[in-house]
C-alpha atoms as a PDB file:
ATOM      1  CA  UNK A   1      66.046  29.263 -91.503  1.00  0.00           C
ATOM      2  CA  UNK A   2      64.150  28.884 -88.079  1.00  0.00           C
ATOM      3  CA  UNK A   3      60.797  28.016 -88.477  1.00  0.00           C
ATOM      4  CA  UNK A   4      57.893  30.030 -87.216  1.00  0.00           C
ATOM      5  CA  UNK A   5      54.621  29.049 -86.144  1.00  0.00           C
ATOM      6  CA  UNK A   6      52.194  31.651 -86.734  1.00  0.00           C
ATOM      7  CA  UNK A   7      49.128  29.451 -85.641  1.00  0.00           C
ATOM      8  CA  UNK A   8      47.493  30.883 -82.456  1.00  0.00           C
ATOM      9  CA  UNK A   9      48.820  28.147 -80.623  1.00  0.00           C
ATOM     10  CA  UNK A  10      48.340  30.162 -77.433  1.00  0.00           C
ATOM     11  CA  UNK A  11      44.628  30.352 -77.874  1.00  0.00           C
ATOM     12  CA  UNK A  12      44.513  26.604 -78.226  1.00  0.00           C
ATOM     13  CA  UNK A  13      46.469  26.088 -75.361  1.00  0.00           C
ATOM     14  CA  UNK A  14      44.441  28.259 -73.355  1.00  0.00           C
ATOM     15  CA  UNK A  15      41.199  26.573 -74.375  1.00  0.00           C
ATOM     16  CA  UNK A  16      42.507  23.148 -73.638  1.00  0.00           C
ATOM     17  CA  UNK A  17      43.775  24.565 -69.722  1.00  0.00           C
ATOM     18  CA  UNK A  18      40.031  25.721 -69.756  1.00  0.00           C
ATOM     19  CA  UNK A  19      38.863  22.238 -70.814  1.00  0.00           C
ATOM     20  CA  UNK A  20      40.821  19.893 -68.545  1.00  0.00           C
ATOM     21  CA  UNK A  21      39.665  22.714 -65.640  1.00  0.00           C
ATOM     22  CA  UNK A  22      36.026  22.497 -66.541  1.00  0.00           C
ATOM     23  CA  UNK A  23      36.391  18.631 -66.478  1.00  0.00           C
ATOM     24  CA  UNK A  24      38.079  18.375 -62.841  1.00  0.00           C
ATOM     25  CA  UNK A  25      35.990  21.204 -61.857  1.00  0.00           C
ATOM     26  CA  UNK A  26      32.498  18.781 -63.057  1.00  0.00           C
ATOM     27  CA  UNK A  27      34.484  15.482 -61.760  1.00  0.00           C
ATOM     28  CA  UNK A  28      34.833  17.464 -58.479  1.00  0.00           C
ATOM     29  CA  UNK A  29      31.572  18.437 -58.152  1.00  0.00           C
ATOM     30  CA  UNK A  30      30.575  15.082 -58.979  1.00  0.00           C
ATOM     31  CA  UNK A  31      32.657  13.208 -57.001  1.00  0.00           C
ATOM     32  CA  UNK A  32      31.098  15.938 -53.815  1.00  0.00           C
ATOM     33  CA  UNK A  33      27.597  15.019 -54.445  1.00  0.00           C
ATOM     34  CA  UNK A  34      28.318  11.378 -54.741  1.00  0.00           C
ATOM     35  CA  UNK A  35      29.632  11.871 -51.544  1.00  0.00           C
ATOM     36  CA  UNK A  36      27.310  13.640 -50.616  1.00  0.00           C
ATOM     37  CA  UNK A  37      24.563  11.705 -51.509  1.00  0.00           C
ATOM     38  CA  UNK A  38      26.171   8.811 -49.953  1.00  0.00           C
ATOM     39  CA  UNK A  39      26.444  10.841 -46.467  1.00  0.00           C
ATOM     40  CA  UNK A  40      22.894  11.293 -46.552  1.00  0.00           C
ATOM     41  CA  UNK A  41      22.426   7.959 -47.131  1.00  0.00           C
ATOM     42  CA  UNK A  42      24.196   6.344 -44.462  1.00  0.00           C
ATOM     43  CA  UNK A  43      22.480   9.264 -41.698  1.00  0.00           C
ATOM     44  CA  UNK A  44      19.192   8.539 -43.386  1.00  0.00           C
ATOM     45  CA  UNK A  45      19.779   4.440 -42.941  1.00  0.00           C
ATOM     46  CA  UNK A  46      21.053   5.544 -39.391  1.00  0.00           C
ATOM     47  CA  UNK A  47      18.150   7.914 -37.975  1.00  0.00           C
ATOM     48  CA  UNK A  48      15.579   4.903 -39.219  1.00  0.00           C
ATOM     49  CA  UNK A  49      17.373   2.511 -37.430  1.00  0.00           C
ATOM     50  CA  UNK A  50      17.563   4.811 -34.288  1.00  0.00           C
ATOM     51  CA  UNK A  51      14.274   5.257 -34.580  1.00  0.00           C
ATOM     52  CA  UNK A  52      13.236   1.516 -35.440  1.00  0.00           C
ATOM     53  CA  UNK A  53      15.018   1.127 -32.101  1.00  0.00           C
ATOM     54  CA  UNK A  54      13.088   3.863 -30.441  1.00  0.00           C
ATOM     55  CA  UNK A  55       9.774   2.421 -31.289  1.00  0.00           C
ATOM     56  CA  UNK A  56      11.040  -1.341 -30.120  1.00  0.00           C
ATOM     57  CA  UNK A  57      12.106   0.520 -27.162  1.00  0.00           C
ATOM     58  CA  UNK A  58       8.559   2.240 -26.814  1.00  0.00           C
ATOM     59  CA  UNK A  59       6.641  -0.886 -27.068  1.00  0.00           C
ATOM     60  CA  UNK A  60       8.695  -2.505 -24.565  1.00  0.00           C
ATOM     61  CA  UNK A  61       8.421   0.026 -22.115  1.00  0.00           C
ATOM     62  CA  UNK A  62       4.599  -0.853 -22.395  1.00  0.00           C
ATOM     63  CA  UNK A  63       4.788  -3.843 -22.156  1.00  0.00           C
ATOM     64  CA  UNK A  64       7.093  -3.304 -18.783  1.00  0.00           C
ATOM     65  CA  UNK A  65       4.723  -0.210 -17.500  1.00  0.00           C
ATOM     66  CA  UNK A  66       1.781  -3.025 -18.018  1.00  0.00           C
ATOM     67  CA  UNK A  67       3.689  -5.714 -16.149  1.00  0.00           C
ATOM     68  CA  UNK A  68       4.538  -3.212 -13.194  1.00  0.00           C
ATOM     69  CA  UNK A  69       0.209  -2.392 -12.781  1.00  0.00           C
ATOM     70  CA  UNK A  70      -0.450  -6.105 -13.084  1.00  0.00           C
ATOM     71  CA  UNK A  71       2.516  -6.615 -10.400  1.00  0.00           C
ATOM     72  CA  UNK A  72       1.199  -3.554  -8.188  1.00  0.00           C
ATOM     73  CA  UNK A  73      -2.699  -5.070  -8.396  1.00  0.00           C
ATOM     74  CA  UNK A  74      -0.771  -8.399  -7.161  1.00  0.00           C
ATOM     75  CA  UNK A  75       0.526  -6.747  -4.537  1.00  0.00           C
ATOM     76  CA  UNK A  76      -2.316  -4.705  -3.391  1.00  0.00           C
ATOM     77  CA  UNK A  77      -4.572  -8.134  -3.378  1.00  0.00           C
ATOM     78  CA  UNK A  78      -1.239 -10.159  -1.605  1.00  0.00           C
ATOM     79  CA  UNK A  79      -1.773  -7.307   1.022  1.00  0.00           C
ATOM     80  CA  UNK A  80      -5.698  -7.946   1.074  1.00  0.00           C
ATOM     81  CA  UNK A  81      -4.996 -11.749   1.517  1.00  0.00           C
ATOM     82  CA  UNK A  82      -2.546 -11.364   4.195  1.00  0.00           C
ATOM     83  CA  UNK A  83      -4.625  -8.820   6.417  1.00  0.00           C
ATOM     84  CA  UNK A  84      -7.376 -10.961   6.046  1.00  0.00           C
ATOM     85  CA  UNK A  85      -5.268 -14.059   6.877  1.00  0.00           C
ATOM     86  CA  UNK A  86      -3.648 -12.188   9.788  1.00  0.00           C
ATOM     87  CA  UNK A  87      -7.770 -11.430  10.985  1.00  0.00           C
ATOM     88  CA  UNK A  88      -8.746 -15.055  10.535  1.00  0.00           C
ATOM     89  CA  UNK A  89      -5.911 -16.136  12.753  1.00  0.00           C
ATOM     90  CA  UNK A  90      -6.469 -13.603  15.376  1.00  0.00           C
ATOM     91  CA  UNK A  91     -10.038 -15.086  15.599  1.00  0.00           C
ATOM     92  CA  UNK A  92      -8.575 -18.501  15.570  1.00  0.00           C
ATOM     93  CA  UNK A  93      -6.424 -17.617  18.835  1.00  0.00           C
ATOM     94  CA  UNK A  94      -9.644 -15.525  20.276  1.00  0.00           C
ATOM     95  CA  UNK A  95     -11.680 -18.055  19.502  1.00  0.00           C
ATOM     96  CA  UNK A  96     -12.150 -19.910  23.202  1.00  0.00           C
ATOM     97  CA  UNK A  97     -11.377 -16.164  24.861  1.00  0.00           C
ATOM     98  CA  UNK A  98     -15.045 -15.232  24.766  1.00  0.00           C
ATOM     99  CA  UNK A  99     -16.028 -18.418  26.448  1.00  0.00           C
ATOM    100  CA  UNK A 100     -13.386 -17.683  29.431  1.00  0.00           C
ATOM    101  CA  UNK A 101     -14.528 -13.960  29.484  1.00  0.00           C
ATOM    102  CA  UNK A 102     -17.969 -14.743  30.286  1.00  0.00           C
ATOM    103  CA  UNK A 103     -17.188 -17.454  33.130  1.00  0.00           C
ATOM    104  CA  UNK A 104     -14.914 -14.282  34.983  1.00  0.00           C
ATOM    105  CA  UNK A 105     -18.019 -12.605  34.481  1.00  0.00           C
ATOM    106  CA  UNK A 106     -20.103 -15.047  36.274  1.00  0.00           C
ATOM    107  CA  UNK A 107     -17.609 -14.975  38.927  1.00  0.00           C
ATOM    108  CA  UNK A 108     -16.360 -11.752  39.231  1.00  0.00           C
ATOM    109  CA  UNK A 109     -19.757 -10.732  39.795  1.00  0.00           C
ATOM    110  CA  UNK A 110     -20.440 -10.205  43.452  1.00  0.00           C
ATOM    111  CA  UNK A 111     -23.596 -10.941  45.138  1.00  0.00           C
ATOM    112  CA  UNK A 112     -26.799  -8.029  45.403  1.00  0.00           C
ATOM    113  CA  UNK A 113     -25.262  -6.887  41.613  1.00  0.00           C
ATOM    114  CA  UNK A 114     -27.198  -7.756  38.395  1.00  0.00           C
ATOM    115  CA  UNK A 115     -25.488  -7.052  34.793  1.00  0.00           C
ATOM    116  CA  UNK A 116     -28.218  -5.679  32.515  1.00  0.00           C
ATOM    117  CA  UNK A 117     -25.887  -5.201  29.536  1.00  0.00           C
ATOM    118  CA  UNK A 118     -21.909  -6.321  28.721  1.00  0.00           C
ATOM    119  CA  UNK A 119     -20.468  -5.174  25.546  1.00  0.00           C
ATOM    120  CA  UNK A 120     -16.972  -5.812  23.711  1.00  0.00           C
ATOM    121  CA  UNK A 121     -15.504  -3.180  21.953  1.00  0.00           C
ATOM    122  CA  UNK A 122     -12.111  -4.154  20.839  1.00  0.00           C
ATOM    123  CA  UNK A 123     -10.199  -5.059  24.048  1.00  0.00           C
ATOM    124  CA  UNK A 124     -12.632  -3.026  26.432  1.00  0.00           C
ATOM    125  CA  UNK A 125     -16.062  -4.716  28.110  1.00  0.00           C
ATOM    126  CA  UNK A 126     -18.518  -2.468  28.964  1.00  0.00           C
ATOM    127  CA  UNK A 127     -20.843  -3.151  31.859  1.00  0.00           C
ATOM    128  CA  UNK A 128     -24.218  -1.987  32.712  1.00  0.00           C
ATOM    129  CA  UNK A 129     -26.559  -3.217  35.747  1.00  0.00           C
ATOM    130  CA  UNK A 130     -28.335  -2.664  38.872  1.00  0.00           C
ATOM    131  CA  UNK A 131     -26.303  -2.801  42.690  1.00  0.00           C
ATOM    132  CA  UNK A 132     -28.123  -2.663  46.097  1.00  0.00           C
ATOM    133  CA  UNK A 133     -25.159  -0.358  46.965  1.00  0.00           C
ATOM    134  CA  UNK A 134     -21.634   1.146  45.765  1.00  0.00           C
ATOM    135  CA  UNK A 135     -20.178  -1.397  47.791  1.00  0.00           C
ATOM    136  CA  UNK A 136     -21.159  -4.246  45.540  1.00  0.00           C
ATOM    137  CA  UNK A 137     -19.791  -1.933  42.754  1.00  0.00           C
ATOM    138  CA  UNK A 138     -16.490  -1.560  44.483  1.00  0.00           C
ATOM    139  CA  UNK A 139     -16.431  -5.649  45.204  1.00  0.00           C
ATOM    140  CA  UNK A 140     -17.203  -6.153  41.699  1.00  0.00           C
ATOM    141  CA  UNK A 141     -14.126  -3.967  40.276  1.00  0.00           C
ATOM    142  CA  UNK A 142     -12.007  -5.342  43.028  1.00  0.00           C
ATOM    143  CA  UNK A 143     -13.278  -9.152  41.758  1.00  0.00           C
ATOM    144  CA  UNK A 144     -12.325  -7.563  37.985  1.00  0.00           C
ATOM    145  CA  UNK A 145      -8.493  -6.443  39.005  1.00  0.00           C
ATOM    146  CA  UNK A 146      -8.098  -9.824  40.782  1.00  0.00           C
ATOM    147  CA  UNK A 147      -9.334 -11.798  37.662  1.00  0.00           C
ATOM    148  CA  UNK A 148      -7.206 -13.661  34.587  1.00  0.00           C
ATOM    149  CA  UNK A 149      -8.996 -12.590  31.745  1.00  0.00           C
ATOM    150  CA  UNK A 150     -10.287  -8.698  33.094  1.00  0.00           C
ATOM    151  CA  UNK A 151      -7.911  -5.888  34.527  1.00  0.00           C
ATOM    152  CA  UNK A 152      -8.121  -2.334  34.729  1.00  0.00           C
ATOM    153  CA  UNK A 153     -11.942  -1.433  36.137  1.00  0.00           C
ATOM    154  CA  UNK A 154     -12.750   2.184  35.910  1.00  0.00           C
ATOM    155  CA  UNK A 155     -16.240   3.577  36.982  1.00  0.00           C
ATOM    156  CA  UNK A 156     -18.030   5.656  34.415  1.00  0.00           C
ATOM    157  CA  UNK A 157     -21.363   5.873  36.095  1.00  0.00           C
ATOM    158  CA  UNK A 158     -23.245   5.489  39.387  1.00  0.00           C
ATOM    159  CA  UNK A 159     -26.455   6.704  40.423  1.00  0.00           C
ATOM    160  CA  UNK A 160     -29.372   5.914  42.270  1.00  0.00           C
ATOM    161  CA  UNK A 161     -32.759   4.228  40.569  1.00  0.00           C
ATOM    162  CA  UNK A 162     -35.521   6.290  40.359  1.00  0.00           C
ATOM    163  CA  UNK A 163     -38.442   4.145  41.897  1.00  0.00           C
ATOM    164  CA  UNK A 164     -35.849   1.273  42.785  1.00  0.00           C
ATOM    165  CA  UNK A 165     -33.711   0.328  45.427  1.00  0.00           C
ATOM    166  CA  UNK A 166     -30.118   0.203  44.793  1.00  0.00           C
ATOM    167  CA  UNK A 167     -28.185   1.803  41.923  1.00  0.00           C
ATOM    168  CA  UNK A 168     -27.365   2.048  38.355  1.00  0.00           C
ATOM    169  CA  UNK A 169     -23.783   1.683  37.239  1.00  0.00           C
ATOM    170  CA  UNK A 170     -21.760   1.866  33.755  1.00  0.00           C
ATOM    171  CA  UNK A 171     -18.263   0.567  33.915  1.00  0.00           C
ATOM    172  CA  UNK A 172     -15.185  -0.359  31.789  1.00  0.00           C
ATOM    173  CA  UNK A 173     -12.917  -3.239  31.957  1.00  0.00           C
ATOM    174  CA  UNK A 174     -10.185  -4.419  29.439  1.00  0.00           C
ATOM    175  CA  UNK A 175      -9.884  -7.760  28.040  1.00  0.00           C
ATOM    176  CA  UNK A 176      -6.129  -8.967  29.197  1.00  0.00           C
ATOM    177  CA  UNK A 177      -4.466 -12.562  28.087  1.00  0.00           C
ATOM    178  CA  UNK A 178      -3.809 -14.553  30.595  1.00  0.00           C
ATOM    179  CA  UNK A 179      -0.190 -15.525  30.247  1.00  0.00           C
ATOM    180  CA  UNK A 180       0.910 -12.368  28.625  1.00  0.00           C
ATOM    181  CA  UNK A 181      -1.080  -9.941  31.245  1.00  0.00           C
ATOM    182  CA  UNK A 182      -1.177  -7.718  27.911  1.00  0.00           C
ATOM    183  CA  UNK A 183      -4.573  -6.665  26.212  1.00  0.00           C
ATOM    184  CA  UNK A 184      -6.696  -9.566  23.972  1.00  0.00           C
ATOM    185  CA  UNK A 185      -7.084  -9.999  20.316  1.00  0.00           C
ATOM    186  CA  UNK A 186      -9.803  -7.019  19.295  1.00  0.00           C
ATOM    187  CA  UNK A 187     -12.290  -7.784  16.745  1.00  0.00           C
ATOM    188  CA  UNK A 188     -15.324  -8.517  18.739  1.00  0.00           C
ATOM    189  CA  UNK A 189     -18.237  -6.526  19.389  1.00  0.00           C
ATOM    190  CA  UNK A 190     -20.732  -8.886  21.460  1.00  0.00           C
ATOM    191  CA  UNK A 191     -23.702  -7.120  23.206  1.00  0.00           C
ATOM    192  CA  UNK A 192     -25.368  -9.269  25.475  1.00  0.00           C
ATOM    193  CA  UNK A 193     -27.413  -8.955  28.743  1.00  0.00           C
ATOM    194  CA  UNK A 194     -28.242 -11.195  31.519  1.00  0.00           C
ATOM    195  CA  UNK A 195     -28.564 -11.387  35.648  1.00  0.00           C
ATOM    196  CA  UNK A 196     -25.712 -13.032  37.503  1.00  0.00           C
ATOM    197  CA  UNK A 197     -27.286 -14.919  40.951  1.00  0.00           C
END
């Protein structure tokens, strides 16, 4: 006689499906925020690092845009030192210049003409004095164009003394080198007066 199970055998089947499901349904969630979790962790570890690097990176640049201002206040006082150095040898070359500027003076200065006043600006002398006529005027520029050290007269002013005999004259003349025929070293300005015989 076959044998018949009437025990709900279904039911228990069912529930045990239902089990085993529930248990790989909590394993998988598990397992996803273990994973999870451990994601997080690694992107956590790697955003501080990033930003360990950042700051590193931060201070350094710093550091560099401190370096750069010290290098830029080097340069700025190199530039100093060399203009100045440039100055002091200028004078150095200049140095006997004003000594042969005032003996063409003495000669280029003509007879019946007295200098009341010679200034340097720069590379220009300025004359000012007293002439019994234009002619001595017009010797002395002539002496000036024919000199070493003086070139290029030009005539401001002439006019006759009140009271005086003779006339009053401003003129310019520009310092020239010798060799070179080009304008002097500037740097000078001398103001001195005096009567040539």
């Amino acid at each position: 006689m076959p044998r018949i199970n009437l025990l709900p055998w279904r039911e228990a089947e069912r529930k045990e499906r239902k089990l085993a499901f529930l248990i790989a349904l909590g394993a998988a969630g598990l397992a996803a925020i273990v994973v999870t979790f451990g994601v997080h962790l690694v992107y956590t570890g790697l955003i501080s690092a990033q930003n360990r690097r950042n700051e590193l990176l931060r201070s350094q640049i710093q550091v560099l845009n401190h370096q750069i201002g010290e290098i830029n206040s080097l340069e700025k006082t190199k530039r100093k030192f060399l203009a100045r150095m440039h100055i002091i040898e200028q004078l150095q070359r200049s140095r006997p210049q004003i000594v042969h500027i005032f003996d063409q003076i003495v000669r280029t200065v003509p007879q019946g003409l007295y200098l009341t006043e010679v200034t340097e600006k720069g590379t220009h002398i300025q004359f000012k004095g007293v002439a019994q006529s234009s002619t001595r005027v017009s010797d002395f520029m002539r002496n000036i164009d024919h000199s070493k050290w003086l070139a290029n007269a030009e005539l401001e002013v002439i006019q006759a003394s009140k009271g005086a005999p003779g006339s009053t004259f401003t003129l310019d003349a520009e310092v020239v080198s010798p060799k070179s025929g080009k304008p002097g070293a500037p740097g000078r300005t001398v103001a001195a007066g005096g009567h040539a015989p």
